[in-house]
PDB file of N, CA and C in Angstrom:
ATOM      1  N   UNK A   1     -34.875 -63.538  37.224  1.00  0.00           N
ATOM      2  CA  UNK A   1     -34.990 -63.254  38.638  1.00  0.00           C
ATOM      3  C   UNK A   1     -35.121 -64.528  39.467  1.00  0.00           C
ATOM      4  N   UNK A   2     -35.608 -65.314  38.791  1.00  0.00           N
ATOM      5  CA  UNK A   2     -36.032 -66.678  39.747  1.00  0.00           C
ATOM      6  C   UNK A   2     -34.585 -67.147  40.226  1.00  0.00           C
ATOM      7  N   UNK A   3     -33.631 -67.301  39.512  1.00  0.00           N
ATOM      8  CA  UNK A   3     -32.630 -67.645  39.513  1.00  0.00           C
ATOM      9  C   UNK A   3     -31.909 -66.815  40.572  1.00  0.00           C
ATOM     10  N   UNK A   4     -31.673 -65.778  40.541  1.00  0.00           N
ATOM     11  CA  UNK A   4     -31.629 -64.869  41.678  1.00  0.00           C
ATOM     12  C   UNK A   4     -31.760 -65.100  43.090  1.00  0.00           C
ATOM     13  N   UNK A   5     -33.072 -65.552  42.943  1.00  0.00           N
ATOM     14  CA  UNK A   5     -33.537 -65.342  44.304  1.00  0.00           C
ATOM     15  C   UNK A   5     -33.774 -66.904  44.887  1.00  0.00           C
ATOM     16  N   UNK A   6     -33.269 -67.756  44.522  1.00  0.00           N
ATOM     17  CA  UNK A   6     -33.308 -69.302  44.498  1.00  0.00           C
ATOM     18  C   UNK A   6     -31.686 -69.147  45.337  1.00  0.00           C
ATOM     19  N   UNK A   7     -30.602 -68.778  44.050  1.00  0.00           N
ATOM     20  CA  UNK A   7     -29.460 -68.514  44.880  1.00  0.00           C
ATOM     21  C   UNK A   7     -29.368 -67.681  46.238  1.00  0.00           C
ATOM     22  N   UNK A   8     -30.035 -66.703  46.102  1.00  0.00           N
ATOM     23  CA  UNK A   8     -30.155 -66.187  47.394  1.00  0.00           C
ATOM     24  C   UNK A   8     -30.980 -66.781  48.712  1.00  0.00           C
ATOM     25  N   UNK A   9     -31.423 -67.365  48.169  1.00  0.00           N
ATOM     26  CA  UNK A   9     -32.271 -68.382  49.066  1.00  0.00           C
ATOM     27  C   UNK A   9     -31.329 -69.554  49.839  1.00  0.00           C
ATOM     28  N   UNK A  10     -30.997 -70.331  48.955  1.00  0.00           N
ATOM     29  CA  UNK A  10     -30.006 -71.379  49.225  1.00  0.00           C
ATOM     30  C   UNK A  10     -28.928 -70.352  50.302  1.00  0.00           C
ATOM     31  N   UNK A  11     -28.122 -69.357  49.820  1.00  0.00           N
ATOM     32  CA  UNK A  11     -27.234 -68.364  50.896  1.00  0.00           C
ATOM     33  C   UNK A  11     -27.927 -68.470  52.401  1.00  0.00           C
ATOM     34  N   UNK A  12     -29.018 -67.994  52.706  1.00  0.00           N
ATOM     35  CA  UNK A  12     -29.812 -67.495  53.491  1.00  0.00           C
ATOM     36  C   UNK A  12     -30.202 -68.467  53.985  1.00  0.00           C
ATOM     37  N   UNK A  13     -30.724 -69.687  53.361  1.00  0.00           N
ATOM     38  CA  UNK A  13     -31.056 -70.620  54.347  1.00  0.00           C
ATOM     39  C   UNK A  13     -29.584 -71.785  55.070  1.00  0.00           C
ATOM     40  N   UNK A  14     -28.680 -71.488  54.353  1.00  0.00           N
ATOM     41  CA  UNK A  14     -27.396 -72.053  54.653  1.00  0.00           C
ATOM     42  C   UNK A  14     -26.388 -70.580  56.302  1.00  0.00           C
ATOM     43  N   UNK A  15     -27.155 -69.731  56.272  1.00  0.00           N
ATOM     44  CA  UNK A  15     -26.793 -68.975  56.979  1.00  0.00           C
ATOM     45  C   UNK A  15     -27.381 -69.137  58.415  1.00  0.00           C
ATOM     46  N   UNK A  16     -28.748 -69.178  58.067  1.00  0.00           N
ATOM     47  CA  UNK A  16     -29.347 -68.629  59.235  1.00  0.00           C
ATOM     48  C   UNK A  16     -29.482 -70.661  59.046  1.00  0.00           C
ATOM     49  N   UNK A  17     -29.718 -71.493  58.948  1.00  0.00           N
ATOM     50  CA  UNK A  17     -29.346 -72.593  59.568  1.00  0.00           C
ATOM     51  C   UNK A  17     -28.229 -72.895  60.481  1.00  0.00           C
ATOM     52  N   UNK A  18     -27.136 -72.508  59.666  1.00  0.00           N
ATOM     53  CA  UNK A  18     -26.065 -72.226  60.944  1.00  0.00           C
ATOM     54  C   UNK A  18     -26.278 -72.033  62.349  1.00  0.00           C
ATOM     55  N   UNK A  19     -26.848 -70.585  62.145  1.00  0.00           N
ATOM     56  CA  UNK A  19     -26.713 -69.462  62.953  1.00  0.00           C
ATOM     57  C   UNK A  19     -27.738 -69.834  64.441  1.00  0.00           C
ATOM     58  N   UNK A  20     -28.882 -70.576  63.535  1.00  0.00           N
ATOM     59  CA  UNK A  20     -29.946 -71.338  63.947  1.00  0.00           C
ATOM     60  C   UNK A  20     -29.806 -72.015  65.049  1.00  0.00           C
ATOM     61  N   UNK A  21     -28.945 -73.190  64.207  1.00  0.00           N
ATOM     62  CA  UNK A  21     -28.757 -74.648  65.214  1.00  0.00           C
ATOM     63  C   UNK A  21     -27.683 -74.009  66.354  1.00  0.00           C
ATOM     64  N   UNK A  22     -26.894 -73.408  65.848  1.00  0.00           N
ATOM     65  CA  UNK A  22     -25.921 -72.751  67.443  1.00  0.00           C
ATOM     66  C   UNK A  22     -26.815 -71.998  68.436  1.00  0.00           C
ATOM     67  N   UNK A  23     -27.766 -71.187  67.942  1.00  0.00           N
ATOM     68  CA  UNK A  23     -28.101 -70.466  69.017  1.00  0.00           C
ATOM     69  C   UNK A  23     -29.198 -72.040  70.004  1.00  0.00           C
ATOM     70  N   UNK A  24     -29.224 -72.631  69.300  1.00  0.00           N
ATOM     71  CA  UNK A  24     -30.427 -73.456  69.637  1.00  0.00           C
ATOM     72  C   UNK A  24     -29.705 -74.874  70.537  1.00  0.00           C
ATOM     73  N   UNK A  25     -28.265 -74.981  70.112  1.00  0.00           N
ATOM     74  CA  UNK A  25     -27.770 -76.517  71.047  1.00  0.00           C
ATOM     75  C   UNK A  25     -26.864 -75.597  72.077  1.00  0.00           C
ATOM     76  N   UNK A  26     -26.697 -74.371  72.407  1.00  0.00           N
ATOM     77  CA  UNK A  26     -26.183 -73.574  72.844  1.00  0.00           C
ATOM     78  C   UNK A  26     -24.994 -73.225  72.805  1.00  0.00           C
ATOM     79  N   UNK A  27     -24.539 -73.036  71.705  1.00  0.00           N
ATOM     80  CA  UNK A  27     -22.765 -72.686  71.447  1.00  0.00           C
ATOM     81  C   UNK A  27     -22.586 -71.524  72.566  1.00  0.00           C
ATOM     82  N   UNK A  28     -21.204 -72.012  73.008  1.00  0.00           N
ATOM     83  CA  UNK A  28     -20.977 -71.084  74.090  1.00  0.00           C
ATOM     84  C   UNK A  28     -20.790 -70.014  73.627  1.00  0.00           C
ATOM     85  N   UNK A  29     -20.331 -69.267  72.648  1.00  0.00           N
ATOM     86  CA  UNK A  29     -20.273 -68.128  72.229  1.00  0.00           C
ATOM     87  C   UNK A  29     -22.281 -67.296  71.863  1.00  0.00           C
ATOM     88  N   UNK A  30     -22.814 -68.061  71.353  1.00  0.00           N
ATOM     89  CA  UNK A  30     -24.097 -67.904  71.465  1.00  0.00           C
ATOM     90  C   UNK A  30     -24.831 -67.482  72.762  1.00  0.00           C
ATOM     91  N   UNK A  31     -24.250 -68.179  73.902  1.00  0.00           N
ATOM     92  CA  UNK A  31     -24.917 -68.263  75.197  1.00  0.00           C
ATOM     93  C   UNK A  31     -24.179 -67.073  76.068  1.00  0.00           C
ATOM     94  N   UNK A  32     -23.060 -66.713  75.761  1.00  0.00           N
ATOM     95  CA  UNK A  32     -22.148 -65.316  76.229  1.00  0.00           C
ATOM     96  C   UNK A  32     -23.205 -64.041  75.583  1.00  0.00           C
ATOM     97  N   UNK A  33     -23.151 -64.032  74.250  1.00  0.00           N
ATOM     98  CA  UNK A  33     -23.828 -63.011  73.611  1.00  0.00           C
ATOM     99  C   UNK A  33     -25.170 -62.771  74.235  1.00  0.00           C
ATOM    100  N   UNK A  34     -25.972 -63.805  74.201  1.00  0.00           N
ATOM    101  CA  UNK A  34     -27.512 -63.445  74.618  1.00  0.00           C
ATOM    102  C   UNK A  34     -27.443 -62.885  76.035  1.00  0.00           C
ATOM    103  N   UNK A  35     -26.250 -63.133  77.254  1.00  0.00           N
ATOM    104  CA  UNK A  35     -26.026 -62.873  78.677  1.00  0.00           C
ATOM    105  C   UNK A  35     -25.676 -61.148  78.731  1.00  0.00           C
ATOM    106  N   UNK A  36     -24.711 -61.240  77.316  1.00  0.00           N
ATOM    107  CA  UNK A  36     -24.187 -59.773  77.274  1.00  0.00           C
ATOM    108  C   UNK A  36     -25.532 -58.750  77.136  1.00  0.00           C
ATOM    109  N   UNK A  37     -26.515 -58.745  75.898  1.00  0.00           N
ATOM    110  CA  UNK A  37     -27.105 -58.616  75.545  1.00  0.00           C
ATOM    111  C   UNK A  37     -28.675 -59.006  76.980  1.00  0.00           C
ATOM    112  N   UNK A  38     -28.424 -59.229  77.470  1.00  0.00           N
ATOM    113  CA  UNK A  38     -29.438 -59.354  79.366  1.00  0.00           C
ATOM    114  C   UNK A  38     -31.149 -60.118  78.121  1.00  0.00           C
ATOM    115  N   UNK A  39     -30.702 -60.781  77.756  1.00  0.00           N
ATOM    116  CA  UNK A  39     -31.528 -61.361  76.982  1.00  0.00           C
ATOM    117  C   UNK A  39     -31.682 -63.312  77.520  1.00  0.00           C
ATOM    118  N   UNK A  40     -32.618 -63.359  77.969  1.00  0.00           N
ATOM    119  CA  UNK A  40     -32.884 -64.992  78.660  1.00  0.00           C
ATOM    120  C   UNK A  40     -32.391 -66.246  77.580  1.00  0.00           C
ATOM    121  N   UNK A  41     -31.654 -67.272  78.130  1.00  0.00           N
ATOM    122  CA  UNK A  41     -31.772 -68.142  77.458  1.00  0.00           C
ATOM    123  C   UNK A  41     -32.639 -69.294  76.692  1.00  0.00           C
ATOM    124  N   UNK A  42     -33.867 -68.578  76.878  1.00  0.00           N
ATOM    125  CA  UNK A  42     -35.034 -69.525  76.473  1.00  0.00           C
ATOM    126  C   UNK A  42     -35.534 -68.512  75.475  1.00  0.00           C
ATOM    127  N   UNK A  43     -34.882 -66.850  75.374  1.00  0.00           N
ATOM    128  CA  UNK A  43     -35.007 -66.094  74.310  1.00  0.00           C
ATOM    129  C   UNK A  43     -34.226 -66.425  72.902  1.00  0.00           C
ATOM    130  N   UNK A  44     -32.697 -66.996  73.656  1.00  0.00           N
ATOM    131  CA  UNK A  44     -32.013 -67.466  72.625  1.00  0.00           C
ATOM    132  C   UNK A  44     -32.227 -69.010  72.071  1.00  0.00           C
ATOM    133  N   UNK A  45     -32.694 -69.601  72.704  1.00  0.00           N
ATOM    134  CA  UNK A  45     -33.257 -71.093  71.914  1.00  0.00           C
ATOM    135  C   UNK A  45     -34.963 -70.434  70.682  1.00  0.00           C
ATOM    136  N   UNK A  46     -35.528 -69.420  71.358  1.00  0.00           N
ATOM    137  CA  UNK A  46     -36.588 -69.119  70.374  1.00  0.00           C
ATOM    138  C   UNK A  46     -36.156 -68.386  69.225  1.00  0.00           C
ATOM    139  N   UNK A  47     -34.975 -67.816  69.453  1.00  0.00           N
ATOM    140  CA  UNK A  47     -34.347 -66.852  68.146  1.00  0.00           C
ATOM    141  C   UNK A  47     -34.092 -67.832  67.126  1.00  0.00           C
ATOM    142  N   UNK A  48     -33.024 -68.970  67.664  1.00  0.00           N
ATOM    143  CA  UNK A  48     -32.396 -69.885  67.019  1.00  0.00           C
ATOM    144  C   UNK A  48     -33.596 -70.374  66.459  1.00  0.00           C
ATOM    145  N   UNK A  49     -34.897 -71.213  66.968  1.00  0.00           N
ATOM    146  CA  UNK A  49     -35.943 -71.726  66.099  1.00  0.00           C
ATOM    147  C   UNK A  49     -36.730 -71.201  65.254  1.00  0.00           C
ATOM    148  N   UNK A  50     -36.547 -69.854  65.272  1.00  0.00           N
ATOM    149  CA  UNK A  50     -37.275 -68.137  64.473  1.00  0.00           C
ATOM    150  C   UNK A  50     -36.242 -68.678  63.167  1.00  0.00           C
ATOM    151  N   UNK A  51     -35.334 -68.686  63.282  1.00  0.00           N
ATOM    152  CA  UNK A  51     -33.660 -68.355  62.350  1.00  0.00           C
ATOM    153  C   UNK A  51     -33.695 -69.938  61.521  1.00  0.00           C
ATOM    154  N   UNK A  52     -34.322 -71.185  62.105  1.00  0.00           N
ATOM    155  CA  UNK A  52     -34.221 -72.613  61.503  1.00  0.00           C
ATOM    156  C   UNK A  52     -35.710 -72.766  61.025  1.00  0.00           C
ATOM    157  N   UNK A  53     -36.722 -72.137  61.191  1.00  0.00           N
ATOM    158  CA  UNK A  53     -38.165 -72.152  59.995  1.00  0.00           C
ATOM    159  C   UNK A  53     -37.877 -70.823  59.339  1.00  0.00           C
ATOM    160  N   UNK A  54     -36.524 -69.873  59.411  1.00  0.00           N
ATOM    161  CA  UNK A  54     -37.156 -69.746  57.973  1.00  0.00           C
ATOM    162  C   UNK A  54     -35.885 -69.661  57.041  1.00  0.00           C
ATOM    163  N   UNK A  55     -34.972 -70.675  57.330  1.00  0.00           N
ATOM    164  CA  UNK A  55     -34.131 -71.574  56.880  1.00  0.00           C
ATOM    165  C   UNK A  55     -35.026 -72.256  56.379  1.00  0.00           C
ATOM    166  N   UNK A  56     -35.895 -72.990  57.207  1.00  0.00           N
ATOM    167  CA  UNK A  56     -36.336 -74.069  56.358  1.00  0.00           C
ATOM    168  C   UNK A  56     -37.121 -73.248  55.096  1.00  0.00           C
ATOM    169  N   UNK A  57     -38.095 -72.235  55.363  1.00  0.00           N
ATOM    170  CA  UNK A  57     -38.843 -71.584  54.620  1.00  0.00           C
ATOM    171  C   UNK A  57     -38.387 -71.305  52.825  1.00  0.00           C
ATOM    172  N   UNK A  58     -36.887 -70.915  53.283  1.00  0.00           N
ATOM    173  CA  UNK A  58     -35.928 -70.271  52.317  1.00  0.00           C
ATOM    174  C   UNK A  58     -35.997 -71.690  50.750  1.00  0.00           C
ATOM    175  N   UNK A  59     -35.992 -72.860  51.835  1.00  0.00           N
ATOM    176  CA  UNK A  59     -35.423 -74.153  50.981  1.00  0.00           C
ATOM    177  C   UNK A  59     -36.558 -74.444  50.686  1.00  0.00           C
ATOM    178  N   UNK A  60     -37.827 -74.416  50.555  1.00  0.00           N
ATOM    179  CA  UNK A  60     -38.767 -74.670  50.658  1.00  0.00           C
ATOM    180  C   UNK A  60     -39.396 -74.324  49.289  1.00  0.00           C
ATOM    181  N   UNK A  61     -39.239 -72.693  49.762  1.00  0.00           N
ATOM    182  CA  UNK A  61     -39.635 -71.533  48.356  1.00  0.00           C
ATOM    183  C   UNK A  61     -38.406 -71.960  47.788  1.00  0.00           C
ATOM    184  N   UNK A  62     -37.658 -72.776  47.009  1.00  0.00           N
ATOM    185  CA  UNK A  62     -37.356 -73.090  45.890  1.00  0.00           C
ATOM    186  C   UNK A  62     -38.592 -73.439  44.759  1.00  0.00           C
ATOM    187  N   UNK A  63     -39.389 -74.210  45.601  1.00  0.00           N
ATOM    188  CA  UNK A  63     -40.120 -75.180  44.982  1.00  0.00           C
ATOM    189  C   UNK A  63     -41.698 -73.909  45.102  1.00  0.00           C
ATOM    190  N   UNK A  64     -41.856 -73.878  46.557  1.00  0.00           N
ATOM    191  CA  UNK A  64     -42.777 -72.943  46.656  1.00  0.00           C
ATOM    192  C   UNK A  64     -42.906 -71.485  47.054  1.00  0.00           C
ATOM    193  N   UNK A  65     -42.822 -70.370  45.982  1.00  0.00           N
ATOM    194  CA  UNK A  65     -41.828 -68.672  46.092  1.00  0.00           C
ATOM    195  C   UNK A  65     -42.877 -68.534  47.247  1.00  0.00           C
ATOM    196  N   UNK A  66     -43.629 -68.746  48.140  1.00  0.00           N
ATOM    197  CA  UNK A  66     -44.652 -68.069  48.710  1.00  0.00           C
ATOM    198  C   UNK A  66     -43.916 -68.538  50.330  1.00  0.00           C
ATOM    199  N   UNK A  67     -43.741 -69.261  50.190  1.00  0.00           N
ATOM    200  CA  UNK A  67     -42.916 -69.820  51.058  1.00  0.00           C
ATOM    201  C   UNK A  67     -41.659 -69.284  51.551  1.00  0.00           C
ATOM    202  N   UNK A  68     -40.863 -68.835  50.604  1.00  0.00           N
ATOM    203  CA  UNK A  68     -39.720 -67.756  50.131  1.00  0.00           C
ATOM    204  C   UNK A  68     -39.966 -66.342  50.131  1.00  0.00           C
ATOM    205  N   UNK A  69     -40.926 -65.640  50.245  1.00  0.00           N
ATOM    206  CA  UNK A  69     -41.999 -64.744  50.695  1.00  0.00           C
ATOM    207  C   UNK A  69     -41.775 -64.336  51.662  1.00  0.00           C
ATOM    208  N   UNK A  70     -42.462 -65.395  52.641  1.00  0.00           N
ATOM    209  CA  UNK A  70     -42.796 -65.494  53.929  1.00  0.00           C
ATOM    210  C   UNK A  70     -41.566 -65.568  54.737  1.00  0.00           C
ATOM    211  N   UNK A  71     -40.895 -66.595  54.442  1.00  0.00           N
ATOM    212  CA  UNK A  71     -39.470 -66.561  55.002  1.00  0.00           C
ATOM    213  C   UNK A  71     -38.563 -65.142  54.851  1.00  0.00           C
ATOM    214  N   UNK A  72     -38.797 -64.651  54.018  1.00  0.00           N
ATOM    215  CA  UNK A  72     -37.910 -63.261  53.846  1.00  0.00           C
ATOM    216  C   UNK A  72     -38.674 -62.245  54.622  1.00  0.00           C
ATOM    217  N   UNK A  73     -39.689 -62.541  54.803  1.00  0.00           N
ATOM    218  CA  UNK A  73     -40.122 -60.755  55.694  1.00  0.00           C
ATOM    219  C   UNK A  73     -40.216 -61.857  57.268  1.00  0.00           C
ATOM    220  N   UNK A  74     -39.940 -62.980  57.476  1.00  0.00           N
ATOM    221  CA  UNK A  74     -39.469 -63.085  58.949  1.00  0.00           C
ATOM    222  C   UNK A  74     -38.248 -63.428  58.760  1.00  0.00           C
ATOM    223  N   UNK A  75     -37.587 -63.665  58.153  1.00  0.00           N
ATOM    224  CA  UNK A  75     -35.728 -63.623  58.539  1.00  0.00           C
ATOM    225  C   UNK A  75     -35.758 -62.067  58.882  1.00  0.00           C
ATOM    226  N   UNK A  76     -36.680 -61.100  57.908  1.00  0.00           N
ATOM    227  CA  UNK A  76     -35.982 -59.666  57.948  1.00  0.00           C
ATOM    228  C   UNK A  76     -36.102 -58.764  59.377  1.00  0.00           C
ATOM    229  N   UNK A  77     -37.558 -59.134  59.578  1.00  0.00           N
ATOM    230  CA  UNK A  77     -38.092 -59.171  60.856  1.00  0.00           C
ATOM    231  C   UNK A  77     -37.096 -59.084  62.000  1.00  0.00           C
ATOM    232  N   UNK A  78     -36.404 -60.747  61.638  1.00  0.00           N
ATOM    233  CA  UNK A  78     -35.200 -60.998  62.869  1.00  0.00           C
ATOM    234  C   UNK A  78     -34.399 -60.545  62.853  1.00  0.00           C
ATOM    235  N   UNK A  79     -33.478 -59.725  61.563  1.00  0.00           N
ATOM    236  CA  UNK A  79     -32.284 -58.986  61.401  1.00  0.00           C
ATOM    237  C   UNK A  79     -32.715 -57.750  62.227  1.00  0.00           C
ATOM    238  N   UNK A  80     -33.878 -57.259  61.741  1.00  0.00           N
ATOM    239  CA  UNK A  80     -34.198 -56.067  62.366  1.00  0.00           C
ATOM    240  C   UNK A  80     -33.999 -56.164  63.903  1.00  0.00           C
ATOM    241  N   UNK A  81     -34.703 -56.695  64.694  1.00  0.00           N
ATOM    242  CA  UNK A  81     -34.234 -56.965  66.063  1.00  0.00           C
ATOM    243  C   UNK A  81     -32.743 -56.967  66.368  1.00  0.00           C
ATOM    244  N   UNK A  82     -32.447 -57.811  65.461  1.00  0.00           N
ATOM    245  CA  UNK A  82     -30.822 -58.099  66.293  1.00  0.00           C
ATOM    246  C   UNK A  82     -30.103 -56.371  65.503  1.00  0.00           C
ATOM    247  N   UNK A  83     -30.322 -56.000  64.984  1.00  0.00           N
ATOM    248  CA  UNK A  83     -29.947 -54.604  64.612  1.00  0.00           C
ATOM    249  C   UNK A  83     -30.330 -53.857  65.937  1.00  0.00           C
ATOM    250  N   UNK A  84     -31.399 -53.583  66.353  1.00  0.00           N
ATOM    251  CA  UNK A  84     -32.007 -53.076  67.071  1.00  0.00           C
ATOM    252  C   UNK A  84     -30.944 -53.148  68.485  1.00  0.00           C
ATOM    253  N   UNK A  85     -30.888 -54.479  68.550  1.00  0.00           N
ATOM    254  CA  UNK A  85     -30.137 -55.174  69.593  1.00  0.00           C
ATOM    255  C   UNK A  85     -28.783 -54.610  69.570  1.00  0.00           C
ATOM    256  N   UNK A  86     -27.769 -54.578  68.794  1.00  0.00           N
ATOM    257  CA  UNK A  86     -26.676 -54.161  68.745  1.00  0.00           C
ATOM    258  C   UNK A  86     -26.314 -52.318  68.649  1.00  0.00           C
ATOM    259  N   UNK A  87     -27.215 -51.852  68.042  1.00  0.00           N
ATOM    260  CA  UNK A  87     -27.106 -50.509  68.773  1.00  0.00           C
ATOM    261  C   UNK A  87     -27.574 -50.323  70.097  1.00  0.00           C
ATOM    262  N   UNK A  88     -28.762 -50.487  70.615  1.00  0.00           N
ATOM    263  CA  UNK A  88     -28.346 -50.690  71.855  1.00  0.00           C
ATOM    264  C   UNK A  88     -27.677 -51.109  72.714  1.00  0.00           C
ATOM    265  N   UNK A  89     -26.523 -51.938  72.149  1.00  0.00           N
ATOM    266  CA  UNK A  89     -25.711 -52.034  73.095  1.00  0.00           C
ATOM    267  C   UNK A  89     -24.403 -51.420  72.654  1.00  0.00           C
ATOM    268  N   UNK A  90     -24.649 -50.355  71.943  1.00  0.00           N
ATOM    269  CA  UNK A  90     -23.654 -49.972  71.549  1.00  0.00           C
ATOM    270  C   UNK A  90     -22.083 -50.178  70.881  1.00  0.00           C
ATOM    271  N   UNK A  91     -22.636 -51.504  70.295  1.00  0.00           N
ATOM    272  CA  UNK A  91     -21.598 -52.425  69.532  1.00  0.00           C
ATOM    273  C   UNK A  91     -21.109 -51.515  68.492  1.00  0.00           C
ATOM    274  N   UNK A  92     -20.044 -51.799  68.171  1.00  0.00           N
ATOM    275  CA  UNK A  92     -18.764 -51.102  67.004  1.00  0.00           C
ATOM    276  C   UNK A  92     -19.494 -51.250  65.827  1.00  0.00           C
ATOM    277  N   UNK A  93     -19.944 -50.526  64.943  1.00  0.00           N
ATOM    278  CA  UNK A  93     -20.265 -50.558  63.615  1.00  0.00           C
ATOM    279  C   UNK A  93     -20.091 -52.059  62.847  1.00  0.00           C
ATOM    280  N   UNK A  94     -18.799 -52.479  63.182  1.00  0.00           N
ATOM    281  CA  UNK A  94     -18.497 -54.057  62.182  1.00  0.00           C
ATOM    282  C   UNK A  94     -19.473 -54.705  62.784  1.00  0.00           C
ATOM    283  N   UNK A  95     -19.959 -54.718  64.302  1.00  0.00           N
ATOM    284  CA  UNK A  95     -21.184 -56.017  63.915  1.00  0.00           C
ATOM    285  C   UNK A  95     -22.496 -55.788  63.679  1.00  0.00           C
ATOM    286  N   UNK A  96     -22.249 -54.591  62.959  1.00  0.00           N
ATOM    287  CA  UNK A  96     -23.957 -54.066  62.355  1.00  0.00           C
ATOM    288  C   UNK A  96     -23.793 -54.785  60.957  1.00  0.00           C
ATOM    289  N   UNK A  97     -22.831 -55.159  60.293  1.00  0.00           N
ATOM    290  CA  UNK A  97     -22.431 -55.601  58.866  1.00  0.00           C
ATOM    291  C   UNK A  97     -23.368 -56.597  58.742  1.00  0.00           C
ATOM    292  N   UNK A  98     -23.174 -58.062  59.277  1.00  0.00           N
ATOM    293  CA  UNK A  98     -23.810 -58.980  59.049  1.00  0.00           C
ATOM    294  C   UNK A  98     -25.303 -59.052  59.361  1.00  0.00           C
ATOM    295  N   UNK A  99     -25.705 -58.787  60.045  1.00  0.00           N
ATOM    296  CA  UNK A  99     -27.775 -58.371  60.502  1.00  0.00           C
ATOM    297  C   UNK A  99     -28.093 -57.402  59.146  1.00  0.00           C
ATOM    298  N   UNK A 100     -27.166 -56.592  58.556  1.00  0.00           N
ATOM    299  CA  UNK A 100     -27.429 -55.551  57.771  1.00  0.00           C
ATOM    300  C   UNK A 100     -27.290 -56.156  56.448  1.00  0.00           C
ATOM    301  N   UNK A 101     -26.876 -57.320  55.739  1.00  0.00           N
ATOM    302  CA  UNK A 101     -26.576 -57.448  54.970  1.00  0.00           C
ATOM    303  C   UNK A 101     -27.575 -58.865  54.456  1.00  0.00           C
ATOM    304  N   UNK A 102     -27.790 -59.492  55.930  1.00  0.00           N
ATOM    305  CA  UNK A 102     -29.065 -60.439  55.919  1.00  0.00           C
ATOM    306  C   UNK A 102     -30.167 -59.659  55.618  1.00  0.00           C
ATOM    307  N   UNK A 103     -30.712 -59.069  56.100  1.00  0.00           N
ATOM    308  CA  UNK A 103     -31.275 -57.974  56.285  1.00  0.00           C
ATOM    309  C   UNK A 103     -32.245 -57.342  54.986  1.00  0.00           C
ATOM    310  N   UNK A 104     -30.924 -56.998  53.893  1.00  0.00           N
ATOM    311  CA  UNK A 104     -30.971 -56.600  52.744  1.00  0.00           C
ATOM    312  C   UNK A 104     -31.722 -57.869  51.949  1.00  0.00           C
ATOM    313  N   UNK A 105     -30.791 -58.666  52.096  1.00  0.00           N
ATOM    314  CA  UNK A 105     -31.080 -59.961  51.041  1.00  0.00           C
ATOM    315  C   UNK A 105     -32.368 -61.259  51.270  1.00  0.00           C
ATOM    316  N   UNK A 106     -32.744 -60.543  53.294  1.00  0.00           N
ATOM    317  CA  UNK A 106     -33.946 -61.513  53.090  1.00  0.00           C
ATOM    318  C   UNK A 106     -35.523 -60.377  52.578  1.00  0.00           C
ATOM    319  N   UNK A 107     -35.235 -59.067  52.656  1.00  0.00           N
ATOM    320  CA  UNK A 107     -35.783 -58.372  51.486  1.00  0.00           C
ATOM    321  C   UNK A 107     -36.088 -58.229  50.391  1.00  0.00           C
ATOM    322  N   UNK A 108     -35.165 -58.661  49.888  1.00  0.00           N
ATOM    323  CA  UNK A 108     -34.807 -58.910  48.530  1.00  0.00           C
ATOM    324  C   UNK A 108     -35.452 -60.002  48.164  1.00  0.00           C
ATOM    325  N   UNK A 109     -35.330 -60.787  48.423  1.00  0.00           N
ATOM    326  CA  UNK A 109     -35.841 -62.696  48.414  1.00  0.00           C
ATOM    327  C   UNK A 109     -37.316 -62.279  48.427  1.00  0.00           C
ATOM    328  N   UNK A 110     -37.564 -61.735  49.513  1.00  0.00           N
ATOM    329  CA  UNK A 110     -38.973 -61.200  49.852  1.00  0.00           C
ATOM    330  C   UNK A 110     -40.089 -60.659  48.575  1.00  0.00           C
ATOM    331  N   UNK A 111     -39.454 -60.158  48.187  1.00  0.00           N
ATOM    332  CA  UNK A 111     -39.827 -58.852  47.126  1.00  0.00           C
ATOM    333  C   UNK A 111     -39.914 -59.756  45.975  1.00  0.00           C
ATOM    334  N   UNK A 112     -39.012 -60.402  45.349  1.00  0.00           N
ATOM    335  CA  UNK A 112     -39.228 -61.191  44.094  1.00  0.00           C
ATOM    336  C   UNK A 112     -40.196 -62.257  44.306  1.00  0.00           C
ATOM    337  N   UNK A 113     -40.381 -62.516  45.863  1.00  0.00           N
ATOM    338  CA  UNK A 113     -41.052 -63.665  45.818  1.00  0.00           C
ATOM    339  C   UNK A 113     -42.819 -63.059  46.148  1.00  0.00           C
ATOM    340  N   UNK A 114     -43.052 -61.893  46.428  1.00  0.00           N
ATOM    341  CA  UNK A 114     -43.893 -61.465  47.041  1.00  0.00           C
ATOM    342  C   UNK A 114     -45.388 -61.138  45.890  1.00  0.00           C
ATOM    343  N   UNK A 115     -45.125 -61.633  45.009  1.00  0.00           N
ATOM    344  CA  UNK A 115     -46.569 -62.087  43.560  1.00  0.00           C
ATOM    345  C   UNK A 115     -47.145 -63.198  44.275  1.00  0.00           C
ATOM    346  N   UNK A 116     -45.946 -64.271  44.605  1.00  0.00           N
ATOM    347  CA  UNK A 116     -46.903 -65.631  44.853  1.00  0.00           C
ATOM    348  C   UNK A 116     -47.954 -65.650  45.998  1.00  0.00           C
ATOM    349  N   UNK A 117     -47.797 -64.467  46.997  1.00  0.00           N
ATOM    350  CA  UNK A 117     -48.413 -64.526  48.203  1.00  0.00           C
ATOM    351  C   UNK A 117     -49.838 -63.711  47.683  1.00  0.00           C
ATOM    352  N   UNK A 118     -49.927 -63.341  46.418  1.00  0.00           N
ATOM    353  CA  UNK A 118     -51.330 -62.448  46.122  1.00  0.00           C
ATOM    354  C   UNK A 118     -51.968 -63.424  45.236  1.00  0.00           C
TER     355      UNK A 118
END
């Protein structure tokens, strides 16, 4: 399992780093979405820094699972919102895929890692 969830880790923190630093130097596509979405731009620089600690978190719990823990029930946290977010706005099913699939796997991460936090 360690192995598992190390790879899944590395995924996840290579994702939501991405996802992170755009919402955070303001990719214009980033800065359209949060407008569409009537969501402030000082909401979307805090998402992006929510999305880059627990990126960092992810890389972290390699070394320390508690860390990897923690990072998975707040990445999941954040999928949940932006789920939340996209049915309310009544977005097309395809962009429920990706929040839904993070979602799953920072659960997952969560769960294997979730001994070290007791």
């Amino acid at each position: 399992m360690q192995i598992t969830s190390i790879v899944l880790q590395v995924i996840l923190a290579l994702g939501f780093l991405m996802f992170g630093l755009m919402k955070i130097v303001g990719a214009k596509q980033m800065v359209q979405e949060f407008q569409r979405y009537g969501y402030s731009q000082g909401f979307r620089v805090f998402s992006g820094l929510i999305e880059v600690i627990g990126a960092v978190g992810m890389i972290v719990g390699i070394w320390k699972p508690q860390f990897a823990a923690l990072a998975g029930i707040l990445l999941a946290a954040t999928m949940i919102g932006a789920l939340i977010t996209h049915i309310r706005m009544k977005d097309p099913v395809k962009n429920l895929g990706a929040p839904f699939i993070l979602l799953i796997l920072s659960i997952v991460v969560a769960i294997i890692n979730l001994n070290s936090l007791v």
